[in-house]
N, C-alpha and C. Protein backbone atom coordinates (compact mmCIF):
# COMPACT_ATOMS: atom_id res chain seq x y z
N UNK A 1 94.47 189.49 183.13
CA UNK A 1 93.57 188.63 183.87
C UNK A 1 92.46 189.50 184.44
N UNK A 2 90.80 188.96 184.11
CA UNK A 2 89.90 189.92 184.63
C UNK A 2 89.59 189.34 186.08
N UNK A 3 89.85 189.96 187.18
CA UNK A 3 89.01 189.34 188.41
C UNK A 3 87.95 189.79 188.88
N UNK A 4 87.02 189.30 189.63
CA UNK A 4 85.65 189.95 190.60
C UNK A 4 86.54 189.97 191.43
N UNK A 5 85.44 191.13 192.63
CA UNK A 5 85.64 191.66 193.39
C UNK A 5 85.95 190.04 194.57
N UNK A 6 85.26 189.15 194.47
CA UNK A 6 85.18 188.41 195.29
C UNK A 6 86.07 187.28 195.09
N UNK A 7 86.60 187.20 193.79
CA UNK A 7 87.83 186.44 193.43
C UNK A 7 89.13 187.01 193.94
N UNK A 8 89.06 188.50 194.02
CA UNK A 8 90.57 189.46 194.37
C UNK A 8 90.55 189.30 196.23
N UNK A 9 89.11 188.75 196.75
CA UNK A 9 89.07 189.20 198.24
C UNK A 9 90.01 187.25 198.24
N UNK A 10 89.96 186.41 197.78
CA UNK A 10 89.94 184.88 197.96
C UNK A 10 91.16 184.91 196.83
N UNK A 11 92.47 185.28 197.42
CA UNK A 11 93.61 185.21 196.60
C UNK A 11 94.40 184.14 197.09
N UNK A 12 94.34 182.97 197.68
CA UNK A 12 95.30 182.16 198.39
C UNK A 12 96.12 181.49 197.38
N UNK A 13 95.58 181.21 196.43
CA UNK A 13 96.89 180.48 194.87
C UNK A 13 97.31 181.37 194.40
N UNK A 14 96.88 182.42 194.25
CA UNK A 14 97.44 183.77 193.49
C UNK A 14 98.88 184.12 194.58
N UNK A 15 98.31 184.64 195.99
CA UNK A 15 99.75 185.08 196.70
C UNK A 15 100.55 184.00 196.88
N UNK A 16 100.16 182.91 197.31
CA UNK A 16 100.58 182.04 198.23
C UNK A 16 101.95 180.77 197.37
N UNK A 17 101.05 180.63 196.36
CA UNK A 17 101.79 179.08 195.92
C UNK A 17 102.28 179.38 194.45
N UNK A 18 103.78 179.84 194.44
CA UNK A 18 104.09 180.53 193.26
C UNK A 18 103.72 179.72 191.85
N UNK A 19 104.42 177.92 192.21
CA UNK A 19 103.85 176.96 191.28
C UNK A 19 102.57 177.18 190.61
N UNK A 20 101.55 177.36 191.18
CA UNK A 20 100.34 177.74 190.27
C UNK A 20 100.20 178.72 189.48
N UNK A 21 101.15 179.56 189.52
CA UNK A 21 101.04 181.01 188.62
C UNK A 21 100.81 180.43 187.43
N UNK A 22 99.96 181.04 186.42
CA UNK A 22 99.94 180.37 185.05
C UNK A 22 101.35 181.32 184.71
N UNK A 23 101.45 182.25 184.73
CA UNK A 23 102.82 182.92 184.36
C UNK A 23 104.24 182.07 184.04
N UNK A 24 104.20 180.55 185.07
CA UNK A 24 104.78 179.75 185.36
C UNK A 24 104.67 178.76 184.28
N UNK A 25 103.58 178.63 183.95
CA UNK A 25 103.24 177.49 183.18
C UNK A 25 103.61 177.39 181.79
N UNK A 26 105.26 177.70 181.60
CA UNK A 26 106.33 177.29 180.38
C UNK A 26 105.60 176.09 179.52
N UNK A 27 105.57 176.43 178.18
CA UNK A 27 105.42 175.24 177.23
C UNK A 27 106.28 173.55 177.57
N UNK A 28 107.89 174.36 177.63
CA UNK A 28 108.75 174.02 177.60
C UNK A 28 109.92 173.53 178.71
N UNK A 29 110.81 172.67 178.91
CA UNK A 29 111.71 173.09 180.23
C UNK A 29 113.03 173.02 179.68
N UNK A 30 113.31 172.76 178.59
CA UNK A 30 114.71 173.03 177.42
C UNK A 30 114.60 173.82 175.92
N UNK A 31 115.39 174.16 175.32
CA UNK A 31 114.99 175.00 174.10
C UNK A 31 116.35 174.23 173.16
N UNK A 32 116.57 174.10 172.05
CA UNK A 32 117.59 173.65 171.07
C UNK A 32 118.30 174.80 170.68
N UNK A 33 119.77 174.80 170.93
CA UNK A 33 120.31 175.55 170.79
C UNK A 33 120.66 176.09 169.41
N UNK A 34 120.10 175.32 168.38
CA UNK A 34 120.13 175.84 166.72
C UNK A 34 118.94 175.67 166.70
N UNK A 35 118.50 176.38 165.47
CA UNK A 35 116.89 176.32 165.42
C UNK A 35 115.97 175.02 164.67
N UNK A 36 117.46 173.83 163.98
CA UNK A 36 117.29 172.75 163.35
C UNK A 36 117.75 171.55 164.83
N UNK A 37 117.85 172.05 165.98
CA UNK A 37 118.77 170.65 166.99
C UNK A 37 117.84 169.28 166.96
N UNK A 38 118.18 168.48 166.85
CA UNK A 38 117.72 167.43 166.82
C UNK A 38 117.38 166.86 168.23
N UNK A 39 115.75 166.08 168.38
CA UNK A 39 115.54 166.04 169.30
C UNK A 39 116.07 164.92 170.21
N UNK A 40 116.69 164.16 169.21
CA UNK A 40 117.23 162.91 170.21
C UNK A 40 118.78 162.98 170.55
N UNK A 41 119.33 164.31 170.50
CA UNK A 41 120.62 164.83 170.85
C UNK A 41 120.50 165.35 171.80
N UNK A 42 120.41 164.94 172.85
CA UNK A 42 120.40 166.03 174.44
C UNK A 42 121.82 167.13 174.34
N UNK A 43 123.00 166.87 173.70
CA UNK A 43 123.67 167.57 173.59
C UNK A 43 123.29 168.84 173.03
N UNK A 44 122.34 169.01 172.06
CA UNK A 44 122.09 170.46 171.45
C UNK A 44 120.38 170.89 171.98
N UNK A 45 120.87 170.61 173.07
CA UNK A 45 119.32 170.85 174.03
C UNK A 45 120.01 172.02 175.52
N UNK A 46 119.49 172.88 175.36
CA UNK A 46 119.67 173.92 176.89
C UNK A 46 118.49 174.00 177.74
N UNK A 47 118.81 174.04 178.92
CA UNK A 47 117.28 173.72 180.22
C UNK A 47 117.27 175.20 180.30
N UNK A 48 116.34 175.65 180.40
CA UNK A 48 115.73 176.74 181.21
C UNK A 48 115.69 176.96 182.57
N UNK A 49 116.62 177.90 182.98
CA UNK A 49 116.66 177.73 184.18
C UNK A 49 115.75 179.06 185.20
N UNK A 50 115.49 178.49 185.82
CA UNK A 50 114.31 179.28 186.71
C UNK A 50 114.89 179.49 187.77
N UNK A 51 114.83 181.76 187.81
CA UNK A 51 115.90 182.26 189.12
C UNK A 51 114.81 182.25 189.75
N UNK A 52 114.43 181.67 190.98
CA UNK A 52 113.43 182.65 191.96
C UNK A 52 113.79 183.28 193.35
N UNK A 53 115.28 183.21 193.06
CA UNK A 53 115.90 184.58 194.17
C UNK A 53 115.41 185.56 194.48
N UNK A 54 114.88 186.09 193.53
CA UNK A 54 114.54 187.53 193.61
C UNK A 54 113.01 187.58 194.06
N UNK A 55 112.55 186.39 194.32
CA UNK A 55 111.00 186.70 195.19
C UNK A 55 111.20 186.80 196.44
N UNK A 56 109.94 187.52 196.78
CA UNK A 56 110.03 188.26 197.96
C UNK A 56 109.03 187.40 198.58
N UNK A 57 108.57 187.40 200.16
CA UNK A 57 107.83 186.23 200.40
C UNK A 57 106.35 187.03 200.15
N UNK A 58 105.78 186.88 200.07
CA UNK A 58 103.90 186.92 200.06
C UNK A 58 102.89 186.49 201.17
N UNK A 59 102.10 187.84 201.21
CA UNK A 59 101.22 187.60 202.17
C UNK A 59 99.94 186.13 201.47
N UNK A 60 99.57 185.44 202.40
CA UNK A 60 98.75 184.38 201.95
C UNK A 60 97.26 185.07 201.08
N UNK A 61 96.70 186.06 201.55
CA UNK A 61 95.37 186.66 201.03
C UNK A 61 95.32 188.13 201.33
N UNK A 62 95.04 188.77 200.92
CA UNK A 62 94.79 190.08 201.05
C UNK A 62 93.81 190.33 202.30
N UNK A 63 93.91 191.13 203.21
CA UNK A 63 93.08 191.27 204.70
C UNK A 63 91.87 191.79 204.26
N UNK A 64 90.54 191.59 204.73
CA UNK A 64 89.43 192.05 204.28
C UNK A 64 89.71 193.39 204.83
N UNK A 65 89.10 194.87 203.57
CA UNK A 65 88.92 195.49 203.34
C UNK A 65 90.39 196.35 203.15
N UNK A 66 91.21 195.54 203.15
CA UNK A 66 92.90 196.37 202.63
C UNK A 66 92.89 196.40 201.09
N UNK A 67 92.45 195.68 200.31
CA UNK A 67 92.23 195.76 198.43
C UNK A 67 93.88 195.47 198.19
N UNK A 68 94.57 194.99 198.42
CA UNK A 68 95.96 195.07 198.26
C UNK A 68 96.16 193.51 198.48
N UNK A 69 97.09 192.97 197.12
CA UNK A 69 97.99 191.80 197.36
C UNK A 69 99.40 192.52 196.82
N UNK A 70 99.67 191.68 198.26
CA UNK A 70 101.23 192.20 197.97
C UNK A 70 102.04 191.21 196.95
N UNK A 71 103.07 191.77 196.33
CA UNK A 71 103.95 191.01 195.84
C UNK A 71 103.65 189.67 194.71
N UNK A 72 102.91 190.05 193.97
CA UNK A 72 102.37 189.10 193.53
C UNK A 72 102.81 188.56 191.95
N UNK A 73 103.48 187.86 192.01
CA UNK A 73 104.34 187.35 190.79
C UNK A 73 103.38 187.34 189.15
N UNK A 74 103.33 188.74 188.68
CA UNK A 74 102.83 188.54 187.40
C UNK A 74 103.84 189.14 186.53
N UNK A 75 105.28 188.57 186.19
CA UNK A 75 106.26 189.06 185.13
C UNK A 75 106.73 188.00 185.18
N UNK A 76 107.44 187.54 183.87
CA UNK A 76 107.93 186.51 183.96
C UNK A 76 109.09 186.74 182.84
N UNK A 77 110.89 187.39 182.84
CA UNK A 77 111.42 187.93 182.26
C UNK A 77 112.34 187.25 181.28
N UNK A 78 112.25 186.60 180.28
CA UNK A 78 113.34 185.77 179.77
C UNK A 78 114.23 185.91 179.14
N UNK A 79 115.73 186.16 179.49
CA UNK A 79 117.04 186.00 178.88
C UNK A 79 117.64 185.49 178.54
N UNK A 80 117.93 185.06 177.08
CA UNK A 80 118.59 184.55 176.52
C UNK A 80 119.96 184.74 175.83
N UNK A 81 120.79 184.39 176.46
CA UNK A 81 122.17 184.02 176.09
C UNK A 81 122.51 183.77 174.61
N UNK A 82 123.19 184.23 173.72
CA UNK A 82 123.42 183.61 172.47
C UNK A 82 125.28 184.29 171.81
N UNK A 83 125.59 183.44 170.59
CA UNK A 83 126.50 183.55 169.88
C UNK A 83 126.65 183.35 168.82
N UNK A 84 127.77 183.72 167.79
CA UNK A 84 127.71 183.31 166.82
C UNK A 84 128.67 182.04 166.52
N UNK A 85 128.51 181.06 165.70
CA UNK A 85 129.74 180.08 165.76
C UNK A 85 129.72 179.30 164.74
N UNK A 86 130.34 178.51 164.11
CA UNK A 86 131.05 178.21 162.99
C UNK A 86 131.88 178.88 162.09
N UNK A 87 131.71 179.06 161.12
CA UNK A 87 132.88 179.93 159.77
C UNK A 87 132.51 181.29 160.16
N UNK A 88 133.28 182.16 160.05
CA UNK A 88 133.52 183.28 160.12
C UNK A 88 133.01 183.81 158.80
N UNK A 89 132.63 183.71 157.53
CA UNK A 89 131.79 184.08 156.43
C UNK A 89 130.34 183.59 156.40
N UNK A 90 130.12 182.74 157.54
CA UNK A 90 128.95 182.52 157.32
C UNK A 90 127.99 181.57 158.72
N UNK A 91 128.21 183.00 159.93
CA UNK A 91 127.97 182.52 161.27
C UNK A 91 126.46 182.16 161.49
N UNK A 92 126.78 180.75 162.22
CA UNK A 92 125.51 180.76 162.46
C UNK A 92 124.91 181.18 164.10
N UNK A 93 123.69 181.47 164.33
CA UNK A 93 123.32 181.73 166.24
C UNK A 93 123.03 180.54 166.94
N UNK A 94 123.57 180.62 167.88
CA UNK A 94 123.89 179.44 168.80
C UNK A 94 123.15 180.26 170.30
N UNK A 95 122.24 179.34 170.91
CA UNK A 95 122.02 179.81 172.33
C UNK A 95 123.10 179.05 173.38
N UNK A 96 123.52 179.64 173.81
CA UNK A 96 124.18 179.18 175.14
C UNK A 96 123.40 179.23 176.34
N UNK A 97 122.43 180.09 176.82
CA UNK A 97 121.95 179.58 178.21
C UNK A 97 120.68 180.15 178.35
N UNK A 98 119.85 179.97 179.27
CA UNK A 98 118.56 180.57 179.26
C UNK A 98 117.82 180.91 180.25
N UNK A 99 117.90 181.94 180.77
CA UNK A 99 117.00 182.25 182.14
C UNK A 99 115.98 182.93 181.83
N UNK A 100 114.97 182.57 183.05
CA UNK A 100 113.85 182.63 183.27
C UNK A 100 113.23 183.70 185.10
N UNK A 101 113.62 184.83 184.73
CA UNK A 101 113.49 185.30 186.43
C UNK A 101 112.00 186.08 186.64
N UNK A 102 111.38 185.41 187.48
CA UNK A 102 109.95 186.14 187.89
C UNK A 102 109.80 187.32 188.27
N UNK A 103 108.93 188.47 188.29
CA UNK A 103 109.08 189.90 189.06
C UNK A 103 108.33 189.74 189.34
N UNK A 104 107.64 190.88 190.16
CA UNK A 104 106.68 190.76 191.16
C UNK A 104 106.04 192.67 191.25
N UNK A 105 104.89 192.55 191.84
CA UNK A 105 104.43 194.17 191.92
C UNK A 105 103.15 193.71 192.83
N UNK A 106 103.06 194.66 193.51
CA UNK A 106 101.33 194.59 194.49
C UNK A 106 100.51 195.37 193.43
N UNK A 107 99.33 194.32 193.20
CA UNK A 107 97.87 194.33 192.96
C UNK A 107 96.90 195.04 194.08
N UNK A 108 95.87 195.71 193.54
CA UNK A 108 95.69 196.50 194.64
C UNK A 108 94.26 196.67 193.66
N UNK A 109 93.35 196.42 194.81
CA UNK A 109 91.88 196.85 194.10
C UNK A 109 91.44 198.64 193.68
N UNK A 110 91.87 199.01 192.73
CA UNK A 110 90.89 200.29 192.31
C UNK A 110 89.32 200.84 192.04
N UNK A 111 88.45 199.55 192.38
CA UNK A 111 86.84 200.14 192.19
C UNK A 111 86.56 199.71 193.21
N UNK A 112 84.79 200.02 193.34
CA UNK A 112 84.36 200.44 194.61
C UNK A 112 84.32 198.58 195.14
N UNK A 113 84.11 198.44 196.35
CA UNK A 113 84.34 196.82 196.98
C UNK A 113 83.40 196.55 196.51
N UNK A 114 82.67 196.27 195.83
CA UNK A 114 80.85 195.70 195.69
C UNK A 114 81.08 194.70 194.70
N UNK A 115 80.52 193.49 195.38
CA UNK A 115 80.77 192.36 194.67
C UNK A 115 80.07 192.30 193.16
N UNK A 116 80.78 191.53 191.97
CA UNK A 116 80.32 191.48 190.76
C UNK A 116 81.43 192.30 190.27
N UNK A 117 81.74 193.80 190.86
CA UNK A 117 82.54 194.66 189.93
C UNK A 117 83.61 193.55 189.79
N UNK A 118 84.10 194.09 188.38
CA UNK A 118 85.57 193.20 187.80
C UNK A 118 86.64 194.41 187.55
N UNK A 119 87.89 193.90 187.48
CA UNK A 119 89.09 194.72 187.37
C UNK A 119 89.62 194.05 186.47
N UNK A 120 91.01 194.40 185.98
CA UNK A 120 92.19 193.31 184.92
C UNK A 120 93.07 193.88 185.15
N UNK A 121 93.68 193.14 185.41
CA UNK A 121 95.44 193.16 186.41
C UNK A 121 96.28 192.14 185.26
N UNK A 122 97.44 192.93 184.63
CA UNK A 122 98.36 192.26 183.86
C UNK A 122 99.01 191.31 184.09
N UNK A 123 99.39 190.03 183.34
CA UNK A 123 100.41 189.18 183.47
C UNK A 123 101.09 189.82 182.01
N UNK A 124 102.59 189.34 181.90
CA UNK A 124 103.02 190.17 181.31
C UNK A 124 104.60 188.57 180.96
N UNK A 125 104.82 188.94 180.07
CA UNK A 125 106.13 187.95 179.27
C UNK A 125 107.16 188.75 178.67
N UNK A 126 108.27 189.00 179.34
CA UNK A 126 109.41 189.83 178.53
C UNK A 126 110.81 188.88 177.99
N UNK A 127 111.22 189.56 176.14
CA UNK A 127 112.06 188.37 176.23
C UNK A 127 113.14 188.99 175.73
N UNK A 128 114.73 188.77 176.59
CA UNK A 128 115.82 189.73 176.08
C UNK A 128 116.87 188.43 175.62
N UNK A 129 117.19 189.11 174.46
CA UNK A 129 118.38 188.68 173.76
C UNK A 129 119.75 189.01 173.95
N UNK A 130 120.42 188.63 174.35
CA UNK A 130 121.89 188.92 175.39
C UNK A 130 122.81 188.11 173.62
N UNK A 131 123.80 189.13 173.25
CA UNK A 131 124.83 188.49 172.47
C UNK A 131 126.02 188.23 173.16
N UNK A 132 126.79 187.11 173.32
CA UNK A 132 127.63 186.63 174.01
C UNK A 132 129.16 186.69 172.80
N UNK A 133 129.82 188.29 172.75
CA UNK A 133 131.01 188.05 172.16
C UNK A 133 132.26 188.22 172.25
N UNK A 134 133.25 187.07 171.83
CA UNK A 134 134.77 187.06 172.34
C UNK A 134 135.22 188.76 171.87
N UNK A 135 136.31 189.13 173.29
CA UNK A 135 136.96 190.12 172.92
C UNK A 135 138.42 189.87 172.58
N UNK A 136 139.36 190.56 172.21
CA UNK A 136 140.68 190.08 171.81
C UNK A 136 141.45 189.84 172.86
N UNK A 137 141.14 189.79 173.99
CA UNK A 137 141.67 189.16 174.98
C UNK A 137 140.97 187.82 175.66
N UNK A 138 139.47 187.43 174.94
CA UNK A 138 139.12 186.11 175.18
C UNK A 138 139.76 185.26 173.40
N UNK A 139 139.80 185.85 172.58
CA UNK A 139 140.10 185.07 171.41
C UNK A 139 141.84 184.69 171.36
N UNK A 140 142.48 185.53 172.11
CA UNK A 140 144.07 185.19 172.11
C UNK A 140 144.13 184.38 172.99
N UNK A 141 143.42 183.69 173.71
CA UNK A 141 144.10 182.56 175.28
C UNK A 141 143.43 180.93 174.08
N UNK A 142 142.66 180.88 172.73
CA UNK A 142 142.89 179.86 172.44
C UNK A 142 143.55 179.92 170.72
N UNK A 143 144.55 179.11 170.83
CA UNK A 143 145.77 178.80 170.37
C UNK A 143 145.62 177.31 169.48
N UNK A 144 145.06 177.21 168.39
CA UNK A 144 144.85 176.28 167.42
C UNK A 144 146.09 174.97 167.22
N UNK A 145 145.29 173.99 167.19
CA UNK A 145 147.34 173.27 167.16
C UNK A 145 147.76 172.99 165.94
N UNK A 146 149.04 173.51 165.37
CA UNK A 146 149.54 173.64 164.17
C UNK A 146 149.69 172.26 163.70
N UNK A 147 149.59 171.86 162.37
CA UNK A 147 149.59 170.56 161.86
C UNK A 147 150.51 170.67 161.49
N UNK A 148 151.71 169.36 161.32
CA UNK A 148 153.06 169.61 160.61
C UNK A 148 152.30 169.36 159.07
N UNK A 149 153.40 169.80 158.17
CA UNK A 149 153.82 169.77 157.23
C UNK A 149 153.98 168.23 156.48
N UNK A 150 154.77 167.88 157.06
CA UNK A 150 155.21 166.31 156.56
C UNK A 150 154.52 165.28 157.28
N UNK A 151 154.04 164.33 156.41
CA UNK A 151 153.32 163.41 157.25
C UNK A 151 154.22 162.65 158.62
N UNK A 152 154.05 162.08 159.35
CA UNK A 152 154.77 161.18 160.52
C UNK A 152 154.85 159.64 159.69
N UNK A 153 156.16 159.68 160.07
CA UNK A 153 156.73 158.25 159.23
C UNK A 153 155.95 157.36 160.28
N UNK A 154 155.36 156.00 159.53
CA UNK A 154 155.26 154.71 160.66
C UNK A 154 156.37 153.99 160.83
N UNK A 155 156.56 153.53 162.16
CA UNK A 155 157.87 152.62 163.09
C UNK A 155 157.95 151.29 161.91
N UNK A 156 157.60 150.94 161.45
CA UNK A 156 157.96 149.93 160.39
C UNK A 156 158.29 150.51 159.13
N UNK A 157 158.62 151.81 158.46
CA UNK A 157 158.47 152.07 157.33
C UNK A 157 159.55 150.99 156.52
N UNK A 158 160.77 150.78 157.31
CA UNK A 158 161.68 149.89 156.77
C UNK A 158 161.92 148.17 156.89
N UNK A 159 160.16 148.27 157.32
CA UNK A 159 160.47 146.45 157.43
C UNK A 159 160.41 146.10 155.94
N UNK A 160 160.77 144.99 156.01
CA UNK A 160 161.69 143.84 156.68
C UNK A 160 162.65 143.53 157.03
N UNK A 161 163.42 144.85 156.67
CA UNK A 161 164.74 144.89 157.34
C UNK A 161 165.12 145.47 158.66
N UNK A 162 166.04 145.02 159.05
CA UNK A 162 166.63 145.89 160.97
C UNK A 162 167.47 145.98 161.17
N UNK A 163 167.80 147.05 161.88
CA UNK A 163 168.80 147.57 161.84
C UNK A 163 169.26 147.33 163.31
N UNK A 164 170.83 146.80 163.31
CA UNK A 164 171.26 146.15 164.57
C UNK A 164 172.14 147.02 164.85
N UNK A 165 171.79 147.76 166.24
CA UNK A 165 172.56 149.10 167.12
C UNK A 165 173.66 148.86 167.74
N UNK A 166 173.25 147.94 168.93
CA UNK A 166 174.22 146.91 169.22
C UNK A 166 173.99 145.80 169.92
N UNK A 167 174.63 144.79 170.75
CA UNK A 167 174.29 143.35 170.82
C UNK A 167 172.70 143.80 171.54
N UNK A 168 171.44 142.72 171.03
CA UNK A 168 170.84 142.88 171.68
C UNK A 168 169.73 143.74 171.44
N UNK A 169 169.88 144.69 170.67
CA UNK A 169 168.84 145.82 170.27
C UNK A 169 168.84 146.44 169.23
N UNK A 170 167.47 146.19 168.60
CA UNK A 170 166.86 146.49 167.04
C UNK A 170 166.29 147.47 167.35
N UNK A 171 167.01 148.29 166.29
CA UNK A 171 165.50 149.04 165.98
C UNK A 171 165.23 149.39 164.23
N UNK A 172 163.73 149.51 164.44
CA UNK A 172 163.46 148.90 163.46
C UNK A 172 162.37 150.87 163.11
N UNK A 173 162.34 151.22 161.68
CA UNK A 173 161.44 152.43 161.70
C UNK A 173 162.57 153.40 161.31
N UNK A 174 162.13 154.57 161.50
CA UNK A 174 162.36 156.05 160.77
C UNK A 174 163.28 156.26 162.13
N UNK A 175 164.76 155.41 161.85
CA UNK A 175 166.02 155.92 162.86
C UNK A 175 167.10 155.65 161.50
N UNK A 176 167.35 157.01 161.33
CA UNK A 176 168.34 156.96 160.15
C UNK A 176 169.83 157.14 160.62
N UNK A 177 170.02 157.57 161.83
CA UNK A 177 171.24 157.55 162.19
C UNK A 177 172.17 156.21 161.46
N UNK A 178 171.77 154.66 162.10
CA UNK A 178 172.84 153.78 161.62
C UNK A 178 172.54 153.49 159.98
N UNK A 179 171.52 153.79 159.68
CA UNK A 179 171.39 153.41 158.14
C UNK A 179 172.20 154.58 157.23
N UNK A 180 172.52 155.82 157.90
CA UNK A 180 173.44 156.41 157.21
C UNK A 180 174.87 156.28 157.40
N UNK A 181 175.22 156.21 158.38
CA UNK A 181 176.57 155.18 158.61
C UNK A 181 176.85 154.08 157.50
N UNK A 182 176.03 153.01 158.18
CA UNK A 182 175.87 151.88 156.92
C UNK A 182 176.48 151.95 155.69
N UNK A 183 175.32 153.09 154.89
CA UNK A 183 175.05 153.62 153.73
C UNK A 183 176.59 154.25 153.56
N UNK A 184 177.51 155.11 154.05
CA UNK A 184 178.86 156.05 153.99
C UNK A 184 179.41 154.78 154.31
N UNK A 185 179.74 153.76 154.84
CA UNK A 185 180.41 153.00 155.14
C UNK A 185 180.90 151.86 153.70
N UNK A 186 179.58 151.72 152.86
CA UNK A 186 179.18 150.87 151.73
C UNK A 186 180.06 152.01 150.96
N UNK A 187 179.29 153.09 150.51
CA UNK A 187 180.05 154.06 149.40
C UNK A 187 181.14 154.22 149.56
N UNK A 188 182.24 154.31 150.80
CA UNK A 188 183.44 154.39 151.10
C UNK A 188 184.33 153.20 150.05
N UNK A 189 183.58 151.94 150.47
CA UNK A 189 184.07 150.91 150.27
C UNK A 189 183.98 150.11 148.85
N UNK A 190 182.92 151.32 148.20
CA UNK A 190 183.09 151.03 146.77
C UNK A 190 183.88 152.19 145.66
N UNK A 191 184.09 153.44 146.67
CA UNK A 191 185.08 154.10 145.94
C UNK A 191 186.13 153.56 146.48
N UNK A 192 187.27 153.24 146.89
CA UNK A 192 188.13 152.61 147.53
C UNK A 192 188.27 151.41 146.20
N UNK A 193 187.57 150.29 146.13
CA UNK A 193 187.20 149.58 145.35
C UNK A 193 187.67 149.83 143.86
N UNK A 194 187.53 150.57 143.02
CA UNK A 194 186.97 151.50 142.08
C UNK A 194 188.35 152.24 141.57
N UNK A 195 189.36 152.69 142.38
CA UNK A 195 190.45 153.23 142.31
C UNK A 195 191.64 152.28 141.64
């Protein structure tokens, strides 16, 4: 940013009202966490979140003839969170989260005070890529759930028939207890038979 001398003396949006920083002035206030997310899925949408903890408060204008603004928010540092996820032969990057934290440095006039002279004082955009990965003590606490083998019989597999337990109560489905009784009871009675 180039300023005059008389623009750097008349800093009240510059120190004062962080909102106006163009530094501030994000395209964006979410990013898609694949680089295909669809826009009408808020689910594969992450907000940008903006730390401004770390500002310090600010003098409103620089005092005539001090050349110095203090603290004056021209960094704007962005970290991004990411992973890899799906198949293991063929991962894709996933963002998980996204911050946005302002820095700050005093501006300070270096040429002589005489109005007209100009200076250029940096704004500045930094952007870090953070990989977010399981260690073998975050990948062992999840535990996949084993599928059986054999399908699950349905409670009717044996209708239309029922099987009577005793006075009063059917049951009807994958209870083989009395149907094998039954069943040894029948074969008994046809070797017996047979002899």
């Amino acid at each position: 940013v180039e300023l005059e001398y008389e623009e750097f003396e008349d800093m009240t949006s510059w120190c004062s009202d962080f909102s106006r920083f163009p530094i501030f002035q994000l395209e964006a206030d979410v990013v898609g966490i694949y680089g295909n997310a669809d826009p009408l899925h808020a689910y594969e949408w992450v907000p940008i979140e903006v730390d401004y903890t770390k500002l310090l408060k600010t003098k409103a204008n620089p005092f005539p003839g001090a050349l110095v603004c203090e603290n004056v928010v021209d960094r704007l540092d962005i970290e991004i969170m990411w992973t890899n996820s799906g198949d293991v032969h063929n991962p894709q990057p996933m963002i998980l989260a996204i911050r946005a934290v302002p820095a700050q440095s005093n501006w300070q006039w270096r040429k002589a005070p005489v109005p007209g002279t100009k200076q250029t004082f940096t704004l500045s955009h930094t952007v870090t890529y953070i990989e977010h990965t399981l260690d073998a003590e975050d990948s062992s606490t999840y535990k996949p759930e084993v599928s059986t083998i054999l399908p699950q019989l349905a409670y009717d597999v044996f209708y239309p028939f029922d099987i009577l337990v005793s006075p009063g109560v059917v049951v009807r489905g994958p209870s083989f207890g009395p149907v094998a009784l039954y069943l040894a009871l029948l074969l008994h009675q046809l070797a017996a038979a047979l002899r």
